[in-house]
Protein backbone atom coordinates (compact mmCIF):
# COMPACT_ATOMS: atom_id res chain seq x y z
CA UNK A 1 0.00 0.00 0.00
CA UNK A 2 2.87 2.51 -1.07
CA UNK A 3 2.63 5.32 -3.20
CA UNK A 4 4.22 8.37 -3.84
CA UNK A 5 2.08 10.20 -1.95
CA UNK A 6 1.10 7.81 0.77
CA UNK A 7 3.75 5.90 1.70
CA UNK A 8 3.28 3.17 3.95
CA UNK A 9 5.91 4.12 6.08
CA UNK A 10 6.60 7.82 5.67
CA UNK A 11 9.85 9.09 6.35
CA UNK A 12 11.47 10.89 8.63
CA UNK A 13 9.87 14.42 8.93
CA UNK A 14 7.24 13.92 6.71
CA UNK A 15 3.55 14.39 8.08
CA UNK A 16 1.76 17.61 8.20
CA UNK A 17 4.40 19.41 11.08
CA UNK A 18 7.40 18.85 8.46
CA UNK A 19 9.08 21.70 6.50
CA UNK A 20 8.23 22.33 3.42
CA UNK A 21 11.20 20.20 1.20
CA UNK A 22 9.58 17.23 2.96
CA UNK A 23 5.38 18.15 2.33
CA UNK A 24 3.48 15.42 2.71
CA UNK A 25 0.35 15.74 0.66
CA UNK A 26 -2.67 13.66 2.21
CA UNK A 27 -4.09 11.44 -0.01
CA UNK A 28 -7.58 12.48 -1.54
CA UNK A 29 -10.63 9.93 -0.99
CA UNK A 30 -10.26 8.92 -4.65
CA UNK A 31 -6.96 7.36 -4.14
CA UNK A 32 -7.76 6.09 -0.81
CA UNK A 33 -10.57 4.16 -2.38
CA UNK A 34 -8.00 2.84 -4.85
CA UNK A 35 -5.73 1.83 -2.43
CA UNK A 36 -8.63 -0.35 -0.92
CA UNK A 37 -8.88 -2.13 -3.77
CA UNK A 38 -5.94 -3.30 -4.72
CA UNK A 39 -5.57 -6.71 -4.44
CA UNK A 40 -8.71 -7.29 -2.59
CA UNK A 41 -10.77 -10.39 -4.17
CA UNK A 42 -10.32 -13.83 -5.40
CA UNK A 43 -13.41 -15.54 -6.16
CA UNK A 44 -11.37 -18.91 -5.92
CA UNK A 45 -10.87 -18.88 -1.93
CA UNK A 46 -13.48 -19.85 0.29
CA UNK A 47 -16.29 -17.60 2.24
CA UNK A 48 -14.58 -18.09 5.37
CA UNK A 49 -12.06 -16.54 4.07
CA UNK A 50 -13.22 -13.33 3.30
CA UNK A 51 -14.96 -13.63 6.53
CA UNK A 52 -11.91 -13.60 8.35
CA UNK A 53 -10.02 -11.32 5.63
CA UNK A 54 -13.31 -8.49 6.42
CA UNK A 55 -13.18 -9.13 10.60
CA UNK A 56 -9.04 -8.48 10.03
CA UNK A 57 -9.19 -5.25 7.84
CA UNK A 58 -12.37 -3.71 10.55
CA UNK A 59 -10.32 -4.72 13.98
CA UNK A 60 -6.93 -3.01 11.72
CA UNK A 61 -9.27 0.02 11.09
CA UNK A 62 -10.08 0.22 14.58
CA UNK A 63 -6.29 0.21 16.08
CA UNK A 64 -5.56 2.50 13.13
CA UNK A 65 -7.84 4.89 14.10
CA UNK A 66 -6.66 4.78 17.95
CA UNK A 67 -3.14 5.48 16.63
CA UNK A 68 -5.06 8.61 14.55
CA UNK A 69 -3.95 7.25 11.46
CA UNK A 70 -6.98 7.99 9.27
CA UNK A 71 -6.02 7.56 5.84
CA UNK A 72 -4.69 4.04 6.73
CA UNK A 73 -8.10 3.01 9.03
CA UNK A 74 -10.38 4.57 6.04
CA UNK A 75 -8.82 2.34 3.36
CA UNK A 76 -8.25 -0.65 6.34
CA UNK A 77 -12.69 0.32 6.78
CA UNK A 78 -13.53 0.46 3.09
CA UNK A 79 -11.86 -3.02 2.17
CA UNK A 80 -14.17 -4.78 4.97
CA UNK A 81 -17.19 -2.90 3.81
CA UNK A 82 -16.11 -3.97 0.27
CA UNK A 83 -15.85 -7.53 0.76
CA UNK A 84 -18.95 -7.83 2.72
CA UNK A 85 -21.45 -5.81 1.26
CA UNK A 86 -20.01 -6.01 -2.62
CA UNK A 87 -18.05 -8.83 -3.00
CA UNK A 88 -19.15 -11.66 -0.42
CA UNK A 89 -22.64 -11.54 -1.93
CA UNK A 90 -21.61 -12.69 -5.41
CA UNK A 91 -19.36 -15.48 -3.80
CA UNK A 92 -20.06 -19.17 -5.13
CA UNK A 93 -20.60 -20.32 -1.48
CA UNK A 94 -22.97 -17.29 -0.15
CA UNK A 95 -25.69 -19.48 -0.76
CA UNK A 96 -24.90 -22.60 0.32
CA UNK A 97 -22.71 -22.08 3.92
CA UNK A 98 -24.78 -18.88 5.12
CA UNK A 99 -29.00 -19.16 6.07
CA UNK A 100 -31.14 -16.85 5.28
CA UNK A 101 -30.85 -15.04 8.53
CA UNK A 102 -26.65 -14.74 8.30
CA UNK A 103 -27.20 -13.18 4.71
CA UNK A 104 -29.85 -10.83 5.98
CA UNK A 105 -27.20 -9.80 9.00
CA UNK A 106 -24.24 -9.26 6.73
CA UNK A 107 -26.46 -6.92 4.55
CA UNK A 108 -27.88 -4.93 7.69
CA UNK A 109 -23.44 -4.65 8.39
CA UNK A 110 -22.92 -1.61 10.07
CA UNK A 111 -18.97 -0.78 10.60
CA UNK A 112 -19.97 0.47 14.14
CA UNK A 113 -16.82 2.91 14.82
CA UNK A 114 -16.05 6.21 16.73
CA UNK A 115 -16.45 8.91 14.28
CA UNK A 116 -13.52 9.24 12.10
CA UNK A 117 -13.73 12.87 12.80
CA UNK A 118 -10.77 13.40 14.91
């Protein structure tokens, strides 16, 4: 999740209190979104899965956003909201492994989370 202007490990100085030859530019939602993206679905591995892979990315969103990192817990937020209200419904085993009550659950998801306001 490195790019040139959000690197996953900034460096030295950078962040908003550095001087200017070091500006660190915060990413805009558009390539935020991107970032969440990237490499986020395979169709060929199970459900459980991208259970586990969307209860990961929202419990990293929520340490993230202790640590006030909010670019990294928005992109950690959108690839859990991603996978279960986009992708896991199209899945080849969302019909079979889940009842009709777990599918109804994962479609009333609600990322409960402090504001990301900080």
């Amino acid at each position: 999740m490195s790019s040139a202007v959000y690197p996953s490990q900034p460096s030295a100085g950078a962040g908003p209190s550095s001087s200017r030859s070091n500006y660190y530019r915060p990413a805009t939602i558009a390539e935020l979104a991107a970032q969440a993206q990237e490499n986020l679905w395979d169709p060929a591995k199970g459900l459980k899965h991208w259970l586990r892979t969307a209860e990961k990315s929202r419990r990293n969103a929520e340490a993230l956003l202790q640590s006030n990192d909010y670019e990294r817990a928005f992109v950690e937020y959108a690839k859990a909201a991603t996978i279960v209200l986009e992708k896991l419904p199209t899945h080849r085993e969302y019909q079979t492994l889940l009842n009709a009550d777990q599918r109804h659950n994962l479609g009333m998801v609600s990322l409960s989370s402090p504001s990301l306001c900080p």
